[in-house]
C-alpha atoms as a PDB file:
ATOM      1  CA  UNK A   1     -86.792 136.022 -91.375  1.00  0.00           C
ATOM      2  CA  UNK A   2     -85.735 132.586 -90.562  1.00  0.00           C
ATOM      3  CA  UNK A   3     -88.558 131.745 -88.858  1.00  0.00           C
ATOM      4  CA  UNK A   4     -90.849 132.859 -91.228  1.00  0.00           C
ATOM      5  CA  UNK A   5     -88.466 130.534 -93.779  1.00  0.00           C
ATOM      6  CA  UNK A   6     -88.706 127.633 -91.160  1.00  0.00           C
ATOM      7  CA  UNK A   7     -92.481 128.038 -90.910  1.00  0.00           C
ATOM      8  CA  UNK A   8     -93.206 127.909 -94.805  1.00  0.00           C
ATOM      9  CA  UNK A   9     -90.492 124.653 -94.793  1.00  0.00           C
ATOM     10  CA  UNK A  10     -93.098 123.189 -92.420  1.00  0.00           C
ATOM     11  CA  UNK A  11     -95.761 124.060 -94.081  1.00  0.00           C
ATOM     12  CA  UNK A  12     -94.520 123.008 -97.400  1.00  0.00           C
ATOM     13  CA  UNK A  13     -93.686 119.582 -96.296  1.00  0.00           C
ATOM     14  CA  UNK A  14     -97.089 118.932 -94.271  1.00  0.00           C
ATOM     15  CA  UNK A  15     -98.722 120.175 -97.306  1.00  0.00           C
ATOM     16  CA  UNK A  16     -96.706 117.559 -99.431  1.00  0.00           C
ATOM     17  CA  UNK A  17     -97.525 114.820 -96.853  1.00  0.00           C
ATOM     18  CA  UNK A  18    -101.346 115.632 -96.890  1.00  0.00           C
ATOM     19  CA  UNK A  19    -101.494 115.173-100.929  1.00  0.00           C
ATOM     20  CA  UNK A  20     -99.273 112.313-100.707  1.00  0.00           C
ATOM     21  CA  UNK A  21    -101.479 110.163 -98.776  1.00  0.00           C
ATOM     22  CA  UNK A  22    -104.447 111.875-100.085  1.00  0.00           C
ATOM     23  CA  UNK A  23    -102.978 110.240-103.980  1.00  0.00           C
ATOM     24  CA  UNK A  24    -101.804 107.208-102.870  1.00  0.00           C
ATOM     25  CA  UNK A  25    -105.544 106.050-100.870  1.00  0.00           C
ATOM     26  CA  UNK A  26    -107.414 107.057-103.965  1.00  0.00           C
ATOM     27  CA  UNK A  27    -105.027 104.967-106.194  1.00  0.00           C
ATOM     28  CA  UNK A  28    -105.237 102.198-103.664  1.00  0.00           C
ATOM     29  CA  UNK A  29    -108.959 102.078-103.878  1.00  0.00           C
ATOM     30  CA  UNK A  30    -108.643 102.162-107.814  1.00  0.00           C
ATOM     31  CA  UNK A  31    -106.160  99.371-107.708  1.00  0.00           C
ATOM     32  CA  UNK A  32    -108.658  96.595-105.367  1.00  0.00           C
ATOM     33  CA  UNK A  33    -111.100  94.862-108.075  1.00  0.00           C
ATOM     34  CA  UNK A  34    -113.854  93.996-107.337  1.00  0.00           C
ATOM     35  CA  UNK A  35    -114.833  90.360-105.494  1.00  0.00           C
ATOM     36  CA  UNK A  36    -117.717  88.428-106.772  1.00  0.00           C
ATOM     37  CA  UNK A  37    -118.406  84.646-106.571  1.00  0.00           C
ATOM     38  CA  UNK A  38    -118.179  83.475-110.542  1.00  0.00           C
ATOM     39  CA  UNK A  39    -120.940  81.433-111.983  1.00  0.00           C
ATOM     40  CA  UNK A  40    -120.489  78.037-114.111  1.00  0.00           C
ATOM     41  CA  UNK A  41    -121.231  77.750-117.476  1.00  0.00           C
ATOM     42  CA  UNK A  42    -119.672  74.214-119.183  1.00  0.00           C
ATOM     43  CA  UNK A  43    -119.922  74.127-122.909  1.00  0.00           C
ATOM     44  CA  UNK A  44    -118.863  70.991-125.473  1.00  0.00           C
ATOM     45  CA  UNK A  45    -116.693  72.497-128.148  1.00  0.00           C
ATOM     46  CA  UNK A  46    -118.179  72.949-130.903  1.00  0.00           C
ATOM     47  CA  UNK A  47    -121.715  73.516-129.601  1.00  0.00           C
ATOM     48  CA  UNK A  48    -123.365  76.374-128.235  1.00  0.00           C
ATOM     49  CA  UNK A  49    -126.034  78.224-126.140  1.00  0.00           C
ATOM     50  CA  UNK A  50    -127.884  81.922-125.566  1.00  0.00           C
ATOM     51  CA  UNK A  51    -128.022  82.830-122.444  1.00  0.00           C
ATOM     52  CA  UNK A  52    -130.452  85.295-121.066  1.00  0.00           C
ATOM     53  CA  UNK A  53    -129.593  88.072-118.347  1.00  0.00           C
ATOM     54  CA  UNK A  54    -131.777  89.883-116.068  1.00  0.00           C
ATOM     55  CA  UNK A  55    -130.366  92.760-116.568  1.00  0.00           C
ATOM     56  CA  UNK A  56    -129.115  95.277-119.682  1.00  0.00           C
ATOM     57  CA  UNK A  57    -125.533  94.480-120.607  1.00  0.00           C
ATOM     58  CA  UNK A  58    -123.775  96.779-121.826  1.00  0.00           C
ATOM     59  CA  UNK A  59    -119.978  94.840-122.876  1.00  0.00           C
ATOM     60  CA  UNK A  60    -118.543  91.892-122.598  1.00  0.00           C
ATOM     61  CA  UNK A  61    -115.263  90.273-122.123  1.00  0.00           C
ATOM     62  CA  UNK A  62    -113.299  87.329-122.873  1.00  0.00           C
ATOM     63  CA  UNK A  63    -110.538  86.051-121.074  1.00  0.00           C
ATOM     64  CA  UNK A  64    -109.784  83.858-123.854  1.00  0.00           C
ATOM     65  CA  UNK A  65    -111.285  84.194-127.111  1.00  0.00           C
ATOM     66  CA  UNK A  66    -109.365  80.987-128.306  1.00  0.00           C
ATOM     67  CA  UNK A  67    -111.691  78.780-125.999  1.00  0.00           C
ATOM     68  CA  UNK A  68    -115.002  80.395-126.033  1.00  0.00           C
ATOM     69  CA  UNK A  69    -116.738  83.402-128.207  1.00  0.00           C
ATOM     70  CA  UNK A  70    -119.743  85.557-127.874  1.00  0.00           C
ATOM     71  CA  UNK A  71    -122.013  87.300-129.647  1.00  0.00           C
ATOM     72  CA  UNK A  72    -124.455  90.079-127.845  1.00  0.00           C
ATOM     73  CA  UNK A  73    -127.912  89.343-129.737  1.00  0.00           C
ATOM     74  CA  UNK A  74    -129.885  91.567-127.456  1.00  0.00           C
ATOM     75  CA  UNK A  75    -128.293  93.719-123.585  1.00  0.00           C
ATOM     76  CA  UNK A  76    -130.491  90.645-122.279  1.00  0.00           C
ATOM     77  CA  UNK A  77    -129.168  87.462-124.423  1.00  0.00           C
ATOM     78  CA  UNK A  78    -125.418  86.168-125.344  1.00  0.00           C
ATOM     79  CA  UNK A  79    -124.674  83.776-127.584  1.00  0.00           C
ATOM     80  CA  UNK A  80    -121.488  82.012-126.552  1.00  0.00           C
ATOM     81  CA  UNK A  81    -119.803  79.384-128.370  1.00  0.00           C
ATOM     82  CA  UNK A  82    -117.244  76.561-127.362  1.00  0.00           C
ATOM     83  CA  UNK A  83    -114.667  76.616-129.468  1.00  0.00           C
ATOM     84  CA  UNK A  84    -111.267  74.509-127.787  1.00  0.00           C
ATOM     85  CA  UNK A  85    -111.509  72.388-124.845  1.00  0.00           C
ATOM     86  CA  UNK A  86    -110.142  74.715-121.890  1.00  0.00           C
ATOM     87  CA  UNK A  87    -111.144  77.227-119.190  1.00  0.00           C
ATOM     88  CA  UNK A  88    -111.856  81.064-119.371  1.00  0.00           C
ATOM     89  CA  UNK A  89    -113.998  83.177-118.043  1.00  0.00           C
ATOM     90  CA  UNK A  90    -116.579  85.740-119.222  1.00  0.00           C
ATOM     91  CA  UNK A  91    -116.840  89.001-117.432  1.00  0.00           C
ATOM     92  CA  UNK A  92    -120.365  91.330-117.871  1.00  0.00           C
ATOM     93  CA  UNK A  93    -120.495  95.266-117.421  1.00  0.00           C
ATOM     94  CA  UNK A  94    -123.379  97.337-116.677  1.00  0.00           C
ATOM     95  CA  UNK A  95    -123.175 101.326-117.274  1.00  0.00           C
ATOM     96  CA  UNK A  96    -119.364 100.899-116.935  1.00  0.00           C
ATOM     97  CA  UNK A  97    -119.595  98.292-113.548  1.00  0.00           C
ATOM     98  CA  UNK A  98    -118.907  95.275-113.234  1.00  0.00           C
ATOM     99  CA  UNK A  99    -122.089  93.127-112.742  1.00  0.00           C
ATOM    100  CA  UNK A 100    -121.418  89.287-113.034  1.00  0.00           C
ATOM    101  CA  UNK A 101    -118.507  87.054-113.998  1.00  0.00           C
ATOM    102  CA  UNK A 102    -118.551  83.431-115.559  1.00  0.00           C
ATOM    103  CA  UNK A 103    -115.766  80.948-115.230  1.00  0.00           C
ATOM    104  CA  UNK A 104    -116.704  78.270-118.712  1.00  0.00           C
ATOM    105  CA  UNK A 105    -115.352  75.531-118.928  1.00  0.00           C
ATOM    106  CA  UNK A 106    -115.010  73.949-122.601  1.00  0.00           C
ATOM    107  CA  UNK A 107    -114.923  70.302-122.572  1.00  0.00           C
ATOM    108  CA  UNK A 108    -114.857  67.879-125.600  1.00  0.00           C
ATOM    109  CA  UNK A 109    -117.106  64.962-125.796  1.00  0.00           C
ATOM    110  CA  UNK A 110    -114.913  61.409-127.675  1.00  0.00           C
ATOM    111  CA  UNK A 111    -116.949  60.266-129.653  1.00  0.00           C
ATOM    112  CA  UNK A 112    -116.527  56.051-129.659  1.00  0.00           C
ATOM    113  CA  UNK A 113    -117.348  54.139-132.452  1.00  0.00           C
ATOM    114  CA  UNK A 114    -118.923  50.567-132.804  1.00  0.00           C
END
């Protein structure tokens, strides 16, 4: 009898191990984003441009709407806007993937008078 209680200890605890490690790898892979080289967009605040993608976007993200805005006019064009001199970036998804990231840089143009 104490065997047989020994053996389903064992068990038990290998069995505990197993989906331990099992969890923790599949959260581990969940947790590591995903590393792409950002493109460059600058903007003047104020101003604007569309930009045109090769491929279908599905959503968009800003890091900080403060700086710069978009509006999707088509999956293949963006408007984006500057709005404050700063940096954000701008982060495209595809079918719920990540497909391209911007880094833009708002910048403000003095005008000088005379």
């Amino acid at each position: 009898m104490t065997t047989l209680l020994r053996c389903n200890k064992i068990t038990l605890i290998v069995l505990f191990f197993l989906i331990f490690i099992s969890v923790s790898s599949q959260a581990q892979n969940m947790l590591v984003p995903e590393t792409m080289e950002p493109f460059k967009i600058d903007i003047i605040s104020g101003k604007s441009i569309v930009m045109k993608t090769e491929i279908n976007v599905k959503r968009i993200s800003i890091g900080s709407p403060e700086i710069a805005d978009f509006i999707l006019l088509s999956p293949k064009e963006i408007y984006i806007k500057g709005l404050a001199a700063g940096l954000t970036n701008m982060i495209l998804w595809q079918d719920g993937k990540v497909t391209t990231i911007y880094d833009i840089e708002v910048k403000t143009i003095s005008v000088s008078s005379g």
